[in-house]
Protein backbone atom coordinates (compact mmCIF):
# COMPACT_ATOMS: atom_id res chain seq x y z
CA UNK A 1 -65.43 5.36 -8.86
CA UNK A 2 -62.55 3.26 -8.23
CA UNK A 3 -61.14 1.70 -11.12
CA UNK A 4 -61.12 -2.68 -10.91
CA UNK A 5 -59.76 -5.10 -13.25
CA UNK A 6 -61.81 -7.88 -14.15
CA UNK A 7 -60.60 -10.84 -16.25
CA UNK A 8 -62.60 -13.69 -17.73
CA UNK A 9 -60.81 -16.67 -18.31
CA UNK A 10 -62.31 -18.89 -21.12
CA UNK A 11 -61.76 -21.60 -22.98
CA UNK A 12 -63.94 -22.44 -26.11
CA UNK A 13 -64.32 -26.09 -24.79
CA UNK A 14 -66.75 -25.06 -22.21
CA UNK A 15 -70.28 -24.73 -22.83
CA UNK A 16 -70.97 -22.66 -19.58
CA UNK A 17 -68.17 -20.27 -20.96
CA UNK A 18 -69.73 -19.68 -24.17
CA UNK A 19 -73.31 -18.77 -22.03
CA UNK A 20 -71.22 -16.34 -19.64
CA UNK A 21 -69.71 -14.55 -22.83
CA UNK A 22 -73.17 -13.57 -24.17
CA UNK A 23 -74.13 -12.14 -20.10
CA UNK A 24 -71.08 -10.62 -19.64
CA UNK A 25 -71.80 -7.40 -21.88
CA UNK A 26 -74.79 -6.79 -19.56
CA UNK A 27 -72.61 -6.93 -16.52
CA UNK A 28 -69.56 -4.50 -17.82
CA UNK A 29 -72.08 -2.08 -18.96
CA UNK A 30 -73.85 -1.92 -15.92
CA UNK A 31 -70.92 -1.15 -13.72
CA UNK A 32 -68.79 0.63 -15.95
CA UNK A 33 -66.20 -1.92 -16.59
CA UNK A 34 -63.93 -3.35 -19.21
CA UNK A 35 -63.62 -7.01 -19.01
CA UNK A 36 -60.47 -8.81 -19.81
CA UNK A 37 -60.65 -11.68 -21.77
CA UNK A 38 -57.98 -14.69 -21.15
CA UNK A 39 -57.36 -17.57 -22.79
CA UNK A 40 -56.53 -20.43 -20.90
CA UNK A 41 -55.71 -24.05 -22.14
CA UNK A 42 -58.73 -26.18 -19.58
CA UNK A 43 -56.97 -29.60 -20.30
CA UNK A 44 -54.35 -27.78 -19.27
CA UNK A 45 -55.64 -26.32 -16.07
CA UNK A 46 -56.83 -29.73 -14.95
CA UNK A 47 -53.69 -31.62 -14.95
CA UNK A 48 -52.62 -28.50 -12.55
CA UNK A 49 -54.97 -28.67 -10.42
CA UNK A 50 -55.72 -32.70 -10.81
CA UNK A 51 -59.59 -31.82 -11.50
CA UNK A 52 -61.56 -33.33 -14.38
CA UNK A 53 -64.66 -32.26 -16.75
CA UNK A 54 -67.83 -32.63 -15.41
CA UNK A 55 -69.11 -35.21 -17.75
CA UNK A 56 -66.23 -37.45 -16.54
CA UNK A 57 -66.55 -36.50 -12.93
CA UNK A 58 -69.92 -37.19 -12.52
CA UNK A 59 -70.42 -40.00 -15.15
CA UNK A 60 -71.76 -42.67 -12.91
CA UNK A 61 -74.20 -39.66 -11.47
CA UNK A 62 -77.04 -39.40 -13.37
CA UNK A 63 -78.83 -37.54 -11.14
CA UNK A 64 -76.17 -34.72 -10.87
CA UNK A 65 -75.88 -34.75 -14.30
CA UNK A 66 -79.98 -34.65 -15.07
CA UNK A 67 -80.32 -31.34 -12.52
CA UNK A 68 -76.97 -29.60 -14.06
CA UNK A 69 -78.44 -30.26 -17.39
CA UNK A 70 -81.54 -28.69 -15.90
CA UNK A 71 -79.96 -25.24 -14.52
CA UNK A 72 -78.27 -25.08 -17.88
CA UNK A 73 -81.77 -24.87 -19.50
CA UNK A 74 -83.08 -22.80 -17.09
CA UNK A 75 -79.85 -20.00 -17.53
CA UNK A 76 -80.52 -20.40 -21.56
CA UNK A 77 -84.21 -19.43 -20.37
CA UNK A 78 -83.62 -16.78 -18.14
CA UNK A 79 -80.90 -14.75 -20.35
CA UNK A 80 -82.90 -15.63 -23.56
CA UNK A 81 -79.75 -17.45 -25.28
CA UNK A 82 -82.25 -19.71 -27.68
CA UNK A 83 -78.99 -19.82 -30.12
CA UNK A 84 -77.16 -22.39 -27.90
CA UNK A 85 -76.83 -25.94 -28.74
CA UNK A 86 -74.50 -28.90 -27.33
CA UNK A 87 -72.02 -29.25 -29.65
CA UNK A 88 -72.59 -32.67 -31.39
CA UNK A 89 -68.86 -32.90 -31.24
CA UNK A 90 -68.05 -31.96 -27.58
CA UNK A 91 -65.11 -32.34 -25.81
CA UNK A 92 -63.28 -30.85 -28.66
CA UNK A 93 -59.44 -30.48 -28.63
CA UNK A 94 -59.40 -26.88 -28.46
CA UNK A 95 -55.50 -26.22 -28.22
CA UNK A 96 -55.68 -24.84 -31.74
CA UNK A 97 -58.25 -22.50 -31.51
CA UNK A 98 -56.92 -21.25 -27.92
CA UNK A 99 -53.64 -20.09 -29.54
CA UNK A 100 -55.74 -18.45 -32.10
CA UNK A 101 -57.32 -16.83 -29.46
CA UNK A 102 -53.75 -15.27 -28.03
CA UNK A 103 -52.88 -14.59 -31.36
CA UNK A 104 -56.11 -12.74 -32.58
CA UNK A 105 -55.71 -10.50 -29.30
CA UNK A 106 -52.10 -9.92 -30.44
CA UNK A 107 -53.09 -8.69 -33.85
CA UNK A 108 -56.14 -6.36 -32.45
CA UNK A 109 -58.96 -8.35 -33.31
CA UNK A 110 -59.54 -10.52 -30.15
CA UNK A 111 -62.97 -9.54 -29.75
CA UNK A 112 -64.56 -10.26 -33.01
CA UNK A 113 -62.31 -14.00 -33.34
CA UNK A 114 -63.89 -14.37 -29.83
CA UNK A 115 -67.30 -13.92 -31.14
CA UNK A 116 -67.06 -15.80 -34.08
CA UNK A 117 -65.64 -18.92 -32.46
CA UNK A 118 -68.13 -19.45 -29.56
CA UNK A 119 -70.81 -19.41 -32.49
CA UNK A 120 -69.12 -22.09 -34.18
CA UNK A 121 -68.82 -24.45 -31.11
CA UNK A 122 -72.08 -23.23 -29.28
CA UNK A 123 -74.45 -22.09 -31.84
CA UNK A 124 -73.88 -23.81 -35.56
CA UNK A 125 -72.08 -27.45 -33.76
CA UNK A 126 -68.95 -27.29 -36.15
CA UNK A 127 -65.83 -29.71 -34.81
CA UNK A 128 -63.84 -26.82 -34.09
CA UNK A 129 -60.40 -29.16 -33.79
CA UNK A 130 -60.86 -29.28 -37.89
CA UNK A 131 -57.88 -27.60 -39.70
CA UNK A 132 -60.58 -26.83 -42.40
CA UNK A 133 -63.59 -25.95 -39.93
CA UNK A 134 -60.92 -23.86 -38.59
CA UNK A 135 -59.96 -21.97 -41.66
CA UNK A 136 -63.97 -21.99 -42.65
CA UNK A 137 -64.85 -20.31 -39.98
CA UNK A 138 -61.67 -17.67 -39.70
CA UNK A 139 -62.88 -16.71 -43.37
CA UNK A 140 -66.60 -16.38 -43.44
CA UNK A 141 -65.84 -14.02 -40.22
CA UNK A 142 -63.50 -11.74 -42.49
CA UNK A 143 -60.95 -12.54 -40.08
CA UNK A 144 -56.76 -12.89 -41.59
CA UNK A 145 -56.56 -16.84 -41.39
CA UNK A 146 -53.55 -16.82 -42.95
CA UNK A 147 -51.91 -14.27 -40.40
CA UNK A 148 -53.73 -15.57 -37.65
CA UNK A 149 -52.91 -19.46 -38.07
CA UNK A 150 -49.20 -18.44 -39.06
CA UNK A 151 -48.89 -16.46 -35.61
CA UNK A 152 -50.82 -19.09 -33.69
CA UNK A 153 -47.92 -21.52 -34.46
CA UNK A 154 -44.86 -18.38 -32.81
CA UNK A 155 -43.24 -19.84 -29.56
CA UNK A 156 -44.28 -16.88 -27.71
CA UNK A 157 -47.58 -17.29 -28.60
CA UNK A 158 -47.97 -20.82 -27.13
CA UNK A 159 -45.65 -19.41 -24.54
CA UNK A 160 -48.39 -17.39 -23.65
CA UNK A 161 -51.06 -19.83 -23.50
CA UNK A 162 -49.11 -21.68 -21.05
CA UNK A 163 -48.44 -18.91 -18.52
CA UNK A 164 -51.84 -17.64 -18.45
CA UNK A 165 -53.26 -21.62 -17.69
CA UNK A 166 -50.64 -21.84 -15.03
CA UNK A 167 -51.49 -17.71 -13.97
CA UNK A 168 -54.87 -19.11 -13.58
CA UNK A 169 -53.93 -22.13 -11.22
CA UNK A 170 -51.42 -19.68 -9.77
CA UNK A 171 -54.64 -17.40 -8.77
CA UNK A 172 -56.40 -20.52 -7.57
CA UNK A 173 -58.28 -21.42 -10.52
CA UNK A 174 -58.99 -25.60 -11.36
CA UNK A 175 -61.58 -24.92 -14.50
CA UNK A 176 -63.35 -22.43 -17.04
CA UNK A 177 -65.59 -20.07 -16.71
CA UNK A 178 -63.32 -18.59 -13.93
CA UNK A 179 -63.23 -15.13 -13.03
CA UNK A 180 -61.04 -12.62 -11.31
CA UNK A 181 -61.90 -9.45 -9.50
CA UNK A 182 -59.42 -8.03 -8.97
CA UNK A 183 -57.76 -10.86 -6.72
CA UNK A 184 -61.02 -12.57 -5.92
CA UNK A 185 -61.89 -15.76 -7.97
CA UNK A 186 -65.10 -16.72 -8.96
CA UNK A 187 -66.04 -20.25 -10.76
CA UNK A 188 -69.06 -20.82 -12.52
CA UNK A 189 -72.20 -19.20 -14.37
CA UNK A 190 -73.88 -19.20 -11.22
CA UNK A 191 -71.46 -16.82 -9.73
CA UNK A 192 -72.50 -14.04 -12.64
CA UNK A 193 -74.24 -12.45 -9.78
CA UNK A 194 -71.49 -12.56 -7.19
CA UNK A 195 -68.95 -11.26 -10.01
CA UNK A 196 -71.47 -8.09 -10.60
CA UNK A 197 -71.44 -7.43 -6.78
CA UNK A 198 -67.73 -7.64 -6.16
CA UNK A 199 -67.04 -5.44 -9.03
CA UNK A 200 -69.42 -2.55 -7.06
CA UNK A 201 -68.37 -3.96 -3.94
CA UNK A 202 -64.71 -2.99 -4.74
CA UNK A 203 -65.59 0.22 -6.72
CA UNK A 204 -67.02 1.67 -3.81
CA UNK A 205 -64.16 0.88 -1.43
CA UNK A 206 -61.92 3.82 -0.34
């Protein structure tokens, strides 16, 4: 089976991100593959590629907004995510929290820092731009705040976070969830589908 690289790229802010995070284990064990998660800064992805959030795009559509608040419900249904809950504090600044996320993958511990912040923002509704939120969280996780929030604050961290937003518009990316397959992008929850097919799709090739 041919070996393809498939990358996620995320950022906390997103509600549809946080619901493609809990599908995604079914997908990479049902094709074999390890998924690579990247943080990207979204604020930062729509200056580049002069979009804008949803809820600001289609403010003075309230029928848009009625059926995408509809599929959402249905997608909780369907994948049985009854922990999710709007975020009483959305949009959130999440520029801290994303260089925690390079950092955490820099110390090893990506995947568990990952976990424990989409709960925050998507299940429990804490106002994850709070310094102490922040720390709260980091602790009752058994994550290294200290470590973590000293490294979040290296140059090359938020070095980092920059390149990979502007790897993402580079790759043709405008917002989060996005997802790569090897070079083909993906946007959306309702391209979970599509994602799992390209994955076999490209396994298969010779």
């Amino acid at each position: 089976m041919k070996p393809v690289q498939v990358q996620f790229l995320f950022d906390f802010g997103s509600p549809n991100a946080y619901l493609c995070h809990k599908v995604l284990p079914g997908i990479a064990s049902r094709t074999e593959v390890q998924i690579e998660y990247v943080p990207i800064l979204l604020g930062g992805l729509f200056k580049l590629s002069n979009n804008r959030s949803p809820a600001e795009a289609f403010a003075n559509i309230p029928k848009k907004r009625a059926y995408d608040q509809l599929e959402l419900e249905r997608f909780v249904a369907k994948h049985q995510l009854g922990r999710f809950q709007m975020n009483p504090h959305f949009p959130v600044n999440t520029l801290k929290i994303m260089r925690l996320a390079v950092a955490a993958q820099a110390l090893g511990c990506g995947p568990h820092y990952i976990d424990a912040m989409y709960a925050a923002m998507w299940e429990q509704g804490r106002n994850m731009s709070d310094d102490g939120e922040i720390a709260a969280v980091l602790a009752e996780a058994g994550l290294d705040g200290e470590s973590l929030l000293a490294l979040a604050q290296a140059p090359d961290i938020k070095a980092r976070l920059v390149a990979n937003t502007q790897s993402a518009f580079d790759h043709g990316a405008f917002g989060s969830p996005s997802f790569l397959v090897g070079k083909a992008l993906f946007f959306g929850k309702d391209r979970l589908q599509d994602v799992e097919d390209e994955i076999l799709r490209q396994q298969s090739a010779s």
